[in-house]
C-alpha atoms as a PDB file:
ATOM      1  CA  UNK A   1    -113.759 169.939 201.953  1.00  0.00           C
ATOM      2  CA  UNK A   2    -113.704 170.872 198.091  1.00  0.00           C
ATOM      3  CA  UNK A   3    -110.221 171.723 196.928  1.00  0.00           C
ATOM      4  CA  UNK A   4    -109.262 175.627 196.737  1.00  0.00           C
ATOM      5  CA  UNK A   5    -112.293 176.024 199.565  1.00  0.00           C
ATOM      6  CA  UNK A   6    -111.117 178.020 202.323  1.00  0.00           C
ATOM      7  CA  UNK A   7    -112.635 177.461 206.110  1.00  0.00           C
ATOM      8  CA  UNK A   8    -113.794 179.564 208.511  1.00  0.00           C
ATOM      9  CA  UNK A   9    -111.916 180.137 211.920  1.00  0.00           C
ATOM     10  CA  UNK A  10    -114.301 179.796 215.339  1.00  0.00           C
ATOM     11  CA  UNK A  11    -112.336 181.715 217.571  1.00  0.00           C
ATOM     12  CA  UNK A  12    -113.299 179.458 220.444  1.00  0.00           C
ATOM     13  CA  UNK A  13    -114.233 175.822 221.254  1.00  0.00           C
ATOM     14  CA  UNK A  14    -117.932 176.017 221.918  1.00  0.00           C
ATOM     15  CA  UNK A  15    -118.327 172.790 221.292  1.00  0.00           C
ATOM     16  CA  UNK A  16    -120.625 174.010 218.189  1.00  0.00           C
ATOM     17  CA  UNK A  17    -120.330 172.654 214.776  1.00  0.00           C
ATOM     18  CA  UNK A  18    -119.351 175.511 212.614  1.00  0.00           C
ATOM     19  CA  UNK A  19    -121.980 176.653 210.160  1.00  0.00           C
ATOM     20  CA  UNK A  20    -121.942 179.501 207.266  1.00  0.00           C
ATOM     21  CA  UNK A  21    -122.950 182.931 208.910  1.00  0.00           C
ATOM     22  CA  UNK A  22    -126.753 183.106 208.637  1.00  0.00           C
ATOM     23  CA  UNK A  23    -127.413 179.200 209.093  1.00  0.00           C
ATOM     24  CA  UNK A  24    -129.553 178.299 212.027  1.00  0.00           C
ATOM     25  CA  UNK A  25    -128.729 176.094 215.084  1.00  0.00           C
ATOM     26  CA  UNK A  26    -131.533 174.740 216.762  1.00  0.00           C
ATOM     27  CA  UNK A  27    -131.871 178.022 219.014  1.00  0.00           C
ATOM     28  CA  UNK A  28    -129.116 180.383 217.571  1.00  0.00           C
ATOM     29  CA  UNK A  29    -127.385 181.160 215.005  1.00  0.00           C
ATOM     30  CA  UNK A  30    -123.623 180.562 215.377  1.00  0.00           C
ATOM     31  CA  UNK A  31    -123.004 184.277 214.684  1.00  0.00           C
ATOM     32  CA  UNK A  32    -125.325 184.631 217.572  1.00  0.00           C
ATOM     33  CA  UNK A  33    -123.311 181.962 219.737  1.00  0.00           C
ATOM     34  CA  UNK A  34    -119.654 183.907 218.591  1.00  0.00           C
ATOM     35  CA  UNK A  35    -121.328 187.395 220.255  1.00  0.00           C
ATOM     36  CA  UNK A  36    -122.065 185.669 223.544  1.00  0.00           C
ATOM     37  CA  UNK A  37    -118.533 184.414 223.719  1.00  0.00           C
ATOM     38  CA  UNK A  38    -117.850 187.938 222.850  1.00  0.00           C
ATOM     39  CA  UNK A  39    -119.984 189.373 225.365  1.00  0.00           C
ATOM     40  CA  UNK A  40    -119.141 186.804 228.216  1.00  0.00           C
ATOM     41  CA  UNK A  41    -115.089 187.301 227.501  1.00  0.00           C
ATOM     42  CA  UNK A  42    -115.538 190.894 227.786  1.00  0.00           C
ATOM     43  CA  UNK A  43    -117.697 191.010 231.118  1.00  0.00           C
ATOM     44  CA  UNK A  44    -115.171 188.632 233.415  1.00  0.00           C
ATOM     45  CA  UNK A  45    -111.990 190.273 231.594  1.00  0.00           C
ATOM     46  CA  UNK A  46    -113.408 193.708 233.237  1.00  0.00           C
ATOM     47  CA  UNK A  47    -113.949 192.241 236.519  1.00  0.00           C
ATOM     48  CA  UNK A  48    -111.601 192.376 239.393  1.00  0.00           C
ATOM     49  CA  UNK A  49    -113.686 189.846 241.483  1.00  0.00           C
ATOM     50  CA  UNK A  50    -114.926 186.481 240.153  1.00  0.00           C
ATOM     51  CA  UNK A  51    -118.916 187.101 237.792  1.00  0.00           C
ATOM     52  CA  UNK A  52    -121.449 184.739 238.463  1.00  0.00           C
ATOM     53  CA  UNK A  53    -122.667 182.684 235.440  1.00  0.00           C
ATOM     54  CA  UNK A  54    -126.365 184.837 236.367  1.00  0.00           C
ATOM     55  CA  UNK A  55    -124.636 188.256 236.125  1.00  0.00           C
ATOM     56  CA  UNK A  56    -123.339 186.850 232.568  1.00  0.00           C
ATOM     57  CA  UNK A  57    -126.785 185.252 231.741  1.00  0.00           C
ATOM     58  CA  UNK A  58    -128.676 188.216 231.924  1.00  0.00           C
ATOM     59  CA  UNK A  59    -126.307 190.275 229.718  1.00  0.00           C
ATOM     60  CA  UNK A  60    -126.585 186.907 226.911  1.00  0.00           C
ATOM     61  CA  UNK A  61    -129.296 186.724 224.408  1.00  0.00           C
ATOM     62  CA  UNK A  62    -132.213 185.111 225.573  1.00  0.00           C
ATOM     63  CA  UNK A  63    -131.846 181.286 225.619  1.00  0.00           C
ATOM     64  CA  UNK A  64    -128.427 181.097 225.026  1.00  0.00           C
ATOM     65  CA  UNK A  65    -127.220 178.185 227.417  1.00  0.00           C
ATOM     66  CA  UNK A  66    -124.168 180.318 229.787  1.00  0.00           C
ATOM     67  CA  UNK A  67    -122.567 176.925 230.709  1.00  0.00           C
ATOM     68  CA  UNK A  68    -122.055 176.134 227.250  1.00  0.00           C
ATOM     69  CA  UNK A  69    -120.994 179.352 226.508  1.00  0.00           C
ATOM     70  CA  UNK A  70    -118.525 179.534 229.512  1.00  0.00           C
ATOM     71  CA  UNK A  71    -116.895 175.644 228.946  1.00  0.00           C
ATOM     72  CA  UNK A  72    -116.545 176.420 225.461  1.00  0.00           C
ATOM     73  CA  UNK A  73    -114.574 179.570 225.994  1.00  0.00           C
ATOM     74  CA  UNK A  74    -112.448 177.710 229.548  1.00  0.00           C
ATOM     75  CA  UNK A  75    -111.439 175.142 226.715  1.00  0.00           C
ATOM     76  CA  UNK A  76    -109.591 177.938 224.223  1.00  0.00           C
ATOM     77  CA  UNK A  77    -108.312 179.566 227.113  1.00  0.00           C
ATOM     78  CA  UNK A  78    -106.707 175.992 228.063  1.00  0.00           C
ATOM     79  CA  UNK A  79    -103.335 176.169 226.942  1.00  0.00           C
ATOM     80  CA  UNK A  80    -102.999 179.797 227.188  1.00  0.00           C
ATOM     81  CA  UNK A  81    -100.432 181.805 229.509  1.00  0.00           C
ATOM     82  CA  UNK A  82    -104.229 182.841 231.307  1.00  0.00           C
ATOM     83  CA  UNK A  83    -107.112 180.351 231.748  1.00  0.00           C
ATOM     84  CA  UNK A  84    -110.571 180.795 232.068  1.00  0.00           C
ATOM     85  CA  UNK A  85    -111.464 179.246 235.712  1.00  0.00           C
ATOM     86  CA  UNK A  86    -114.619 178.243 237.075  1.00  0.00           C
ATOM     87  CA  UNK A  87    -114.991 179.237 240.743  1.00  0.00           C
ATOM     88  CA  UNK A  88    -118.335 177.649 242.220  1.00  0.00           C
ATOM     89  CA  UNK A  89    -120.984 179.151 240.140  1.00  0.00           C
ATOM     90  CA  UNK A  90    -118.437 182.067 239.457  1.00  0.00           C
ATOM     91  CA  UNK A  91    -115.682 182.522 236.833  1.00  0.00           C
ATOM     92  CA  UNK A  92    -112.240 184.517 236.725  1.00  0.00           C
ATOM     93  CA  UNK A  93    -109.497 184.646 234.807  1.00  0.00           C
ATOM     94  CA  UNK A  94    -106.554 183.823 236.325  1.00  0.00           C
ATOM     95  CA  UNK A  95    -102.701 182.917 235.346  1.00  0.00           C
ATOM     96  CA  UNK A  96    -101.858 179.703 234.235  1.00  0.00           C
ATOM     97  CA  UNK A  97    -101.000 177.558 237.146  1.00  0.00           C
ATOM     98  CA  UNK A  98     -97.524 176.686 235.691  1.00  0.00           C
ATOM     99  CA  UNK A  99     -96.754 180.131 234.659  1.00  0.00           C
ATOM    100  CA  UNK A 100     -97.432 181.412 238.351  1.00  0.00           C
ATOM    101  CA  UNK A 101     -94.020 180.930 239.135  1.00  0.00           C
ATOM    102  CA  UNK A 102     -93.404 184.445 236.988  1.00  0.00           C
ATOM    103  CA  UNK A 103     -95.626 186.526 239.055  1.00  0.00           C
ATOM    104  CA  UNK A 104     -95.081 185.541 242.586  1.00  0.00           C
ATOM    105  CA  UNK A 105     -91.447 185.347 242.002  1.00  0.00           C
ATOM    106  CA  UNK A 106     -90.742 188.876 243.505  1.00  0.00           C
ATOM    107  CA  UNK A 107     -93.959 189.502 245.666  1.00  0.00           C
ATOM    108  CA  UNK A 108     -93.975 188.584 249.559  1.00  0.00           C
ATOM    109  CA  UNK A 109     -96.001 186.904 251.104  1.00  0.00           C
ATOM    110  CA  UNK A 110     -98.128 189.254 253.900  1.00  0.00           C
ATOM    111  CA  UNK A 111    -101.039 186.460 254.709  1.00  0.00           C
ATOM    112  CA  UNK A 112     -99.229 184.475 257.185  1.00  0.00           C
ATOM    113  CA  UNK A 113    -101.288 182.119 259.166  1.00  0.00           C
ATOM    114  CA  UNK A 114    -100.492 180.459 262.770  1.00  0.00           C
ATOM    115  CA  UNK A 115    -100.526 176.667 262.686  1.00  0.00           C
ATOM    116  CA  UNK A 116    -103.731 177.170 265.147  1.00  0.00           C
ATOM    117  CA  UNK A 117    -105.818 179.172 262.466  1.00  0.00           C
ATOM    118  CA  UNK A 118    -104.172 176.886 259.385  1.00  0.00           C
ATOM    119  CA  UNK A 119    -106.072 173.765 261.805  1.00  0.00           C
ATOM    120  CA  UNK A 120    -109.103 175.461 262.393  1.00  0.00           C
ATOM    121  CA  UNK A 121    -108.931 176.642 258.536  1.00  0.00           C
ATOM    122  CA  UNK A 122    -108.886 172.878 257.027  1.00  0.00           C
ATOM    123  CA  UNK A 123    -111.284 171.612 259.890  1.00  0.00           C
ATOM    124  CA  UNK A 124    -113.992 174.577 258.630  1.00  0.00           C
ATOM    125  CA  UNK A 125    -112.991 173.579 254.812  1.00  0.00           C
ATOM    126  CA  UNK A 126    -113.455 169.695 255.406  1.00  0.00           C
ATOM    127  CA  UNK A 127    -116.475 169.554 258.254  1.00  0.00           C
ATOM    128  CA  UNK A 128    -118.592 172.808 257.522  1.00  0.00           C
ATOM    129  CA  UNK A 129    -121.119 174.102 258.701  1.00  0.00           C
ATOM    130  CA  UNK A 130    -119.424 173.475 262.118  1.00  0.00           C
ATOM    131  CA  UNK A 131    -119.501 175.519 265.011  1.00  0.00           C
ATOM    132  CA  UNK A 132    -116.647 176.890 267.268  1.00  0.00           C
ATOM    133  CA  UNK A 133    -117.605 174.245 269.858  1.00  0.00           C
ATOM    134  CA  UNK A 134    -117.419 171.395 266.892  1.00  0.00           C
ATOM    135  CA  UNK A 135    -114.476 172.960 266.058  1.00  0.00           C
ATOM    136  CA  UNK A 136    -112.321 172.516 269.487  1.00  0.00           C
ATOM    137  CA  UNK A 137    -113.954 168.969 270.006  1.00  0.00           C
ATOM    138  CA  UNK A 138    -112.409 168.287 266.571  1.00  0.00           C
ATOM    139  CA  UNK A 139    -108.928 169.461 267.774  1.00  0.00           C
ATOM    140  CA  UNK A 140    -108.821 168.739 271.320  1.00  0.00           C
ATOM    141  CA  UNK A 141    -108.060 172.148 272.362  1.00  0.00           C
ATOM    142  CA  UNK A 142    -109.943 175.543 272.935  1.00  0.00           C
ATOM    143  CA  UNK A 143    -110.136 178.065 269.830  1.00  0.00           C
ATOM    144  CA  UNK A 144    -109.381 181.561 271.072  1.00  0.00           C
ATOM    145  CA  UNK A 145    -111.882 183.877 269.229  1.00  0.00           C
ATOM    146  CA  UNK A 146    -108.795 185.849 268.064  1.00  0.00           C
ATOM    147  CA  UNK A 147    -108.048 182.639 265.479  1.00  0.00           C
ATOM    148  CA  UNK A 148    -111.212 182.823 264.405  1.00  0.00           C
ATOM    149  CA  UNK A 149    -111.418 186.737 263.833  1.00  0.00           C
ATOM    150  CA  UNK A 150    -108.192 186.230 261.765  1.00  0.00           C
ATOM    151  CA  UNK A 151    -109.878 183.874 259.117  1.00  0.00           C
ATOM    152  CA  UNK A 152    -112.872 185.970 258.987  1.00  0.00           C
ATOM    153  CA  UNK A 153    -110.935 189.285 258.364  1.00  0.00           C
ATOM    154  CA  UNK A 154    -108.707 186.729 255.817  1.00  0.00           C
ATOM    155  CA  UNK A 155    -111.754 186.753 254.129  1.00  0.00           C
ATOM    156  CA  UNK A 156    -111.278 182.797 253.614  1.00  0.00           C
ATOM    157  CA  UNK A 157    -114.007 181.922 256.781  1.00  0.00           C
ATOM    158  CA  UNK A 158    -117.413 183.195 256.856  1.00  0.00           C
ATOM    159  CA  UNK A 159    -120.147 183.380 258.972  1.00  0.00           C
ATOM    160  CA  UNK A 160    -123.279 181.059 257.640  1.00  0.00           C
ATOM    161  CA  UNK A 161    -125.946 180.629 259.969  1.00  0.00           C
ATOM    162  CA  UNK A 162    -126.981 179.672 263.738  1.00  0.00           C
ATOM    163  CA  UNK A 163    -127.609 176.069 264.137  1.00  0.00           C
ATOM    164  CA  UNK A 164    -130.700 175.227 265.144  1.00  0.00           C
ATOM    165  CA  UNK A 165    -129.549 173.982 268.884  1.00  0.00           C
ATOM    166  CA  UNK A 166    -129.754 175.151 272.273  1.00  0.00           C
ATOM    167  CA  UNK A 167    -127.979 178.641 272.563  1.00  0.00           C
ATOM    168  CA  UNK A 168    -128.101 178.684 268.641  1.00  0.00           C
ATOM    169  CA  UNK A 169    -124.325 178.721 268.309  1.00  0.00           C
ATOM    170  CA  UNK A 170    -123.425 180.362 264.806  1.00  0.00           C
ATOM    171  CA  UNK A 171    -121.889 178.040 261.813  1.00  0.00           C
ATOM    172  CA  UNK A 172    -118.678 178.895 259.850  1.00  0.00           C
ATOM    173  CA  UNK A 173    -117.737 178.091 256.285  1.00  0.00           C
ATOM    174  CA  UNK A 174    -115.320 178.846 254.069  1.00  0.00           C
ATOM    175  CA  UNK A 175    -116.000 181.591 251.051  1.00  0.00           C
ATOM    176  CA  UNK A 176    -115.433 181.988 247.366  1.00  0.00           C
ATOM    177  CA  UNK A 177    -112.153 183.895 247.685  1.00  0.00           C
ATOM    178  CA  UNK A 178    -110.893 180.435 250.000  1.00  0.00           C
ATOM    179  CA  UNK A 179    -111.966 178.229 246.468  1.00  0.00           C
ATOM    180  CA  UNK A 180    -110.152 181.504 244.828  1.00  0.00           C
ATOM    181  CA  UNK A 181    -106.733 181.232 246.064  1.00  0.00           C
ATOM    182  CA  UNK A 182    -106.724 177.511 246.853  1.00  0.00           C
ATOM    183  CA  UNK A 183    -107.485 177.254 242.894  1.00  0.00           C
ATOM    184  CA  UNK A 184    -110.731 175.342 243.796  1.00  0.00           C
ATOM    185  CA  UNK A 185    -114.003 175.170 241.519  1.00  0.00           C
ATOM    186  CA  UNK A 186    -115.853 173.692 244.489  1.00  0.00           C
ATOM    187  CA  UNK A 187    -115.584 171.762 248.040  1.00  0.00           C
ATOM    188  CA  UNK A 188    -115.531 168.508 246.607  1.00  0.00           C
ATOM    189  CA  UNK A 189    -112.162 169.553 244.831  1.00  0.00           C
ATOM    190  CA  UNK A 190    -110.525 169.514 248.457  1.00  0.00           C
ATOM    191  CA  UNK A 191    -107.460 166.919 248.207  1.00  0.00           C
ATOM    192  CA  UNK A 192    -108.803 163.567 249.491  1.00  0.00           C
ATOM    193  CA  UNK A 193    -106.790 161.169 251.689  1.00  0.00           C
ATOM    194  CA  UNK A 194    -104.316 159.404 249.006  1.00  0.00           C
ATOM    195  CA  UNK A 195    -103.800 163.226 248.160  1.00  0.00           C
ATOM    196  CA  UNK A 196    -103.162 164.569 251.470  1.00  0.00           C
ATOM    197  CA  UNK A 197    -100.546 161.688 252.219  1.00  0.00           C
ATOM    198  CA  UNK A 198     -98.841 162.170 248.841  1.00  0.00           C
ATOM    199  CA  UNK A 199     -98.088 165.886 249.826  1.00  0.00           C
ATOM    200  CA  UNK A 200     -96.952 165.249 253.349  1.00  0.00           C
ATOM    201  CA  UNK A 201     -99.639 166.176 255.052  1.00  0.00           C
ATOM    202  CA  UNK A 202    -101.108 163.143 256.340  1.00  0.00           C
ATOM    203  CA  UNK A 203     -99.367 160.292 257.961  1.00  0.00           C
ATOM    204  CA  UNK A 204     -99.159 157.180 256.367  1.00  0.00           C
ATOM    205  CA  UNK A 205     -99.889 155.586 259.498  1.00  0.00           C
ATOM    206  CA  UNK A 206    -103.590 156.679 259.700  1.00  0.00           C
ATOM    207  CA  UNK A 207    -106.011 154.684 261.727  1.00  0.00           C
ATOM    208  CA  UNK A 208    -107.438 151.785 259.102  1.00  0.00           C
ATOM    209  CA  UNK A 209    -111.063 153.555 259.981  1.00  0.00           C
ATOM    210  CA  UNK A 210    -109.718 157.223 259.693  1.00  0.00           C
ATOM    211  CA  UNK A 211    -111.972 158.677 256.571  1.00  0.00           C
ATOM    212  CA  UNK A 212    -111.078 162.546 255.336  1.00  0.00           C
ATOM    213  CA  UNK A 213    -114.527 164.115 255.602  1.00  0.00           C
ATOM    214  CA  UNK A 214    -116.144 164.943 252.039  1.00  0.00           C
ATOM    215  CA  UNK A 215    -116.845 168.481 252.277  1.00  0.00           C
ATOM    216  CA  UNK A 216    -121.230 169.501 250.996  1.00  0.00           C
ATOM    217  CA  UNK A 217    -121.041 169.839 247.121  1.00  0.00           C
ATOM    218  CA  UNK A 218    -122.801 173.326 247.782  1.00  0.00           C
ATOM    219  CA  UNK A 219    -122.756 176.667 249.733  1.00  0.00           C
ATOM    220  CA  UNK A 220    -126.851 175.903 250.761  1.00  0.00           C
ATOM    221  CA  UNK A 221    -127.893 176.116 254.892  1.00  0.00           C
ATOM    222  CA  UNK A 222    -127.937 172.379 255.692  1.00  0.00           C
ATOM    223  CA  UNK A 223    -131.581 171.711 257.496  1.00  0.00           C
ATOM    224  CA  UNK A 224    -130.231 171.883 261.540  1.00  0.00           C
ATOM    225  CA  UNK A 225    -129.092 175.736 260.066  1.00  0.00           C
ATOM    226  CA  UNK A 226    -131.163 178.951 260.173  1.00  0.00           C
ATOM    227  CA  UNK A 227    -129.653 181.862 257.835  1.00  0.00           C
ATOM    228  CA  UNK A 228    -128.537 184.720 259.605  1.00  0.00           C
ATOM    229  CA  UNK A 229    -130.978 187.439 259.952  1.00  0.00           C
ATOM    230  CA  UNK A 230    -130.696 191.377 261.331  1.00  0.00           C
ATOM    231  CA  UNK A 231    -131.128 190.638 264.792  1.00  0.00           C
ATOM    232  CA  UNK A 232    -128.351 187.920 264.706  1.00  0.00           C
ATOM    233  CA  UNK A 233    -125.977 190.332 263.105  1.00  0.00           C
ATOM    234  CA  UNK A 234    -126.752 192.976 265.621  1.00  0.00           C
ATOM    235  CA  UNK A 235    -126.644 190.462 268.395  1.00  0.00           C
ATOM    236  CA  UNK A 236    -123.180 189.507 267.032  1.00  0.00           C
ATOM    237  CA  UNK A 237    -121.926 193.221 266.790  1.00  0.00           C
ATOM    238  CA  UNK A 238    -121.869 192.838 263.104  1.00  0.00           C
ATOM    239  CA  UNK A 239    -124.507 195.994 262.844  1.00  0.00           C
ATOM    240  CA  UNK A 240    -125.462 198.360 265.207  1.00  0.00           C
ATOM    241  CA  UNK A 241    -129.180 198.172 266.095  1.00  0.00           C
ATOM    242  CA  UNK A 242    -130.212 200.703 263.703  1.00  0.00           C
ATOM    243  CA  UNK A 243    -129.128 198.585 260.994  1.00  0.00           C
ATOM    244  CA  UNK A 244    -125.993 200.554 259.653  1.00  0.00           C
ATOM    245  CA  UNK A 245    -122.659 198.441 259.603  1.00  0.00           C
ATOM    246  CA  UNK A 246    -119.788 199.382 262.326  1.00  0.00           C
ATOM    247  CA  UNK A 247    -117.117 202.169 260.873  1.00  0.00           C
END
């Protein structure tokens, strides 16, 4: 840089060499590039529930790569006191993990779960789509359908589909506000076995052929899974049968 020349600040890491206001990039300028961060920032800061990268995209100048756009703002939120988290195809901002300490110091804790529905919880997490029958052979014991209307009203258990068997028995996952609170940008980030014994929570003395299921790197119907349709969710009690939700 020529002595006495004085450089521009890029308010975030985009990842974008920085150019003199008016210079092209191969698609956009980077004054173009600094307004989508601009935009972007201000759309998830607004938002009390997680905004898909589509709900940003559309809002972005045409062409503008969201990804891009998204990682390069996650890295200057890095090291703040709040970071810029992906959640699935989702992002949030949320408080730095080591700074979390500070805001749950004084709140209680109301979402208490039974050891039952914590079970059936990690079985959905680690196995879905699995059905209540999969479920119970999984754990050796029956699943009362009160454990399972406790995750579902958690919001942390969902409903997916009916599996494509006799009696069509209906699948359960887990949802975006389970990746939410667990702090998880997808399945896959689910604590493998190493993991799992390191925190206590699974024995060293394992079976040498015991494997920790790797949990589907997305939220699509596998192909033995039908998605759920009107008459399922009136069948189910989820709507009545003229199509309006239960008060």
């Amino acid at each position: 840089m020529a002595e006495g020349s004085q450089a521009q600040i890029v308010p975030f890491n985009s990842g974008l060499s920085e150019e003199p206001d008016g210079v092209q990039d191969d698609t956009h300028s980077l004054r173009d590039i600094r307004e989508a961060e601009r935009i972007a920032e201000a759309l998830v800061f607004a938002s009390a529930e997680p905004v898909s990268e589509q709900a940003i995209a559309e809002r972005l100048p045409d062409g503008v790569d969201v990804r891009t756009i998204m990682e390069g703002l996650a890295g200057f939120y890095g090291l703040r006191g709040v970071n810029l988290q992906r959640i699935g195809e989702n992002w949030a901002f949320r408080t730095a993990a080591d700074l979390s300490f500070l805001i749950h110091r004084d709140q209680t804790e109301t979402r208490k779960l039974s050891r039952a529905a914590l079970e059936v919880l990690a079985i959905i997490a680690y196995h879905q789509p699995v059905t209540r029958a999969e479920v119970e052979e999984i754990r050796g014991v029956a699943t009362s359908r009160g454990t399972l209307d406790v995750l579902l009203e958690s919001g942390w258990v969902k409903m997916r589909g009916r599996r494509r068997t006799p009696g069509r028995p209906v699948t359960y996952g887990t949802t975006l506000a389970f990746l939410d609170h667990f702090g998880l940008e997808e399945l896959r980030d689910l604590p493998g076995m190493e993991e799992l014994k390191g925190a206590g929570l699974l024995s060293s003395r394992v079976p040498s052929n015991f494997e920790v299921p790797v949990p589907p790197a997305n939220d699509d119907l596998a192909e033995d899974e039908d998605p759920m349709t009107q008459m399922d969710l009136e069948e189910l009690g989820l709507l009545t049968p003229m199509g309006q939700g239960d008060e």
